[in-house]
Protein backbone atom coordinates (compact mmCIF):
# COMPACT_ATOMS: atom_id res chain seq x y z
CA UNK A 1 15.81 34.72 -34.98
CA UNK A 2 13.83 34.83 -31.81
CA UNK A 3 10.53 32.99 -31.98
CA UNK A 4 8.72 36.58 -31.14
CA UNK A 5 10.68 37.52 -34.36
CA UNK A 6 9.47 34.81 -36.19
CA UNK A 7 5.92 35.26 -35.53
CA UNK A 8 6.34 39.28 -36.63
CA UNK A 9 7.60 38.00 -39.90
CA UNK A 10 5.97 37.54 -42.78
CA UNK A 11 5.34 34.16 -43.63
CA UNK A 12 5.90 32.51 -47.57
CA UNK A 13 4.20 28.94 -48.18
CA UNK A 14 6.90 26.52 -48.71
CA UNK A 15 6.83 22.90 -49.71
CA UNK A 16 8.72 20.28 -47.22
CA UNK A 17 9.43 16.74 -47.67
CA UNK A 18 8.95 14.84 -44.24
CA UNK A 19 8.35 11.81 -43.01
CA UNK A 20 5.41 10.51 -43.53
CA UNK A 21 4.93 8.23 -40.25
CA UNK A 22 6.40 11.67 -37.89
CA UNK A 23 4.16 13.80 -39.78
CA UNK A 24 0.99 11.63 -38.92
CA UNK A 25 2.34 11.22 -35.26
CA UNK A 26 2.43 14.82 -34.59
CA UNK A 27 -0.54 15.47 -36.24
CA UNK A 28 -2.23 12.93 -33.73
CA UNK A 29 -0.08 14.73 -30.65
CA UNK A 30 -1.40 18.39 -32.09
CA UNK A 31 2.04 19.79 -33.20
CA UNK A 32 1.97 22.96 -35.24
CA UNK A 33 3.92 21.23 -37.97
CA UNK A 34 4.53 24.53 -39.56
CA UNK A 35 5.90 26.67 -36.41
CA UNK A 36 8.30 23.05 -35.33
CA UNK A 37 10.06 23.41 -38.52
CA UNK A 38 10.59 27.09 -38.40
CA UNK A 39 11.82 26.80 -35.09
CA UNK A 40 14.38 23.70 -36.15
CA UNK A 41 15.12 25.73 -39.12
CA UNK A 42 16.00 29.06 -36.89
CA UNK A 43 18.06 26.86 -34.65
CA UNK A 44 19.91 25.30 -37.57
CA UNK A 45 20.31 28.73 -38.88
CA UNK A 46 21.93 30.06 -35.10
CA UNK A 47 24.30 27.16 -35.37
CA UNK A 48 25.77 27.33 -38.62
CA UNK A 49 26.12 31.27 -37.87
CA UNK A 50 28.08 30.66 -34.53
CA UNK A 51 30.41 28.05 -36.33
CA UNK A 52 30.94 30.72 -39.08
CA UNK A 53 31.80 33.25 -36.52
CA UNK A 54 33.88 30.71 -34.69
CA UNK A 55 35.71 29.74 -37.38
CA UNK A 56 36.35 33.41 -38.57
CA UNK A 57 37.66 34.58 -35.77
CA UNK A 58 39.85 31.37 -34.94
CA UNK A 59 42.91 33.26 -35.66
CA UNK A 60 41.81 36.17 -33.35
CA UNK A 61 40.66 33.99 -30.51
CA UNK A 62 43.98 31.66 -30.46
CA UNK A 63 45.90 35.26 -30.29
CA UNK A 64 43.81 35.93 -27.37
CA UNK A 65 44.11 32.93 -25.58
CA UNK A 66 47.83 32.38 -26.43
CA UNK A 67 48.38 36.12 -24.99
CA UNK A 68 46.90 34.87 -21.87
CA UNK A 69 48.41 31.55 -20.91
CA UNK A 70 51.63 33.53 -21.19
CA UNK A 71 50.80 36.56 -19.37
CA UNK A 72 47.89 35.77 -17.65
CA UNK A 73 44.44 37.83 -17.74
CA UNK A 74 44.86 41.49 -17.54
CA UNK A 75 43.96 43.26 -14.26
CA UNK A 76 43.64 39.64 -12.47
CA UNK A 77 45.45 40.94 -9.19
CA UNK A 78 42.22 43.51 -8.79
CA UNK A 79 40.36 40.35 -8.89
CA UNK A 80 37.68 39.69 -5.83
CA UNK A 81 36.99 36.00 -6.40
């Protein structure tokens, strides 16, 4: 999710456990406390969904590259680099 998503999308109170002494420090800096843990939570979400993917298509992706170290890339010789 995109931040412009995130900011579209409704939002649901939610009760977090943090740390106290990073909570105050942040507080002091003027971090949106709410919006940095969205944004850690949407990038925790990305990753786990690209390792999922990655390890979904494993089998598909080893064909692939297996295919290739022993024929090479199709259409290389049109190539212009």
């Amino acid at each position: 999710m995109q931040a412009s998503e995130a900011t579209k999308s409704i939002r649901k109170p939610t009760n977090l456990s943090l740390d106290s002494a990073l909570l105050k420090e942040a507080k002091v800096l003027g971090i949106n406390v709410s919006r940095s843990a969205e944004a850690g939570i949407a990038e925790a979400v990305k990753l786990h969904k690209q390792e999922s993917w990655l390890k979904d298509n494993a089998k598909a992706l080893a064909s692939s590259n297996a295919y290739i170290e022993a024929n090479g890339l199709p259409l290389a010789k049109h190539r212009q680099f």
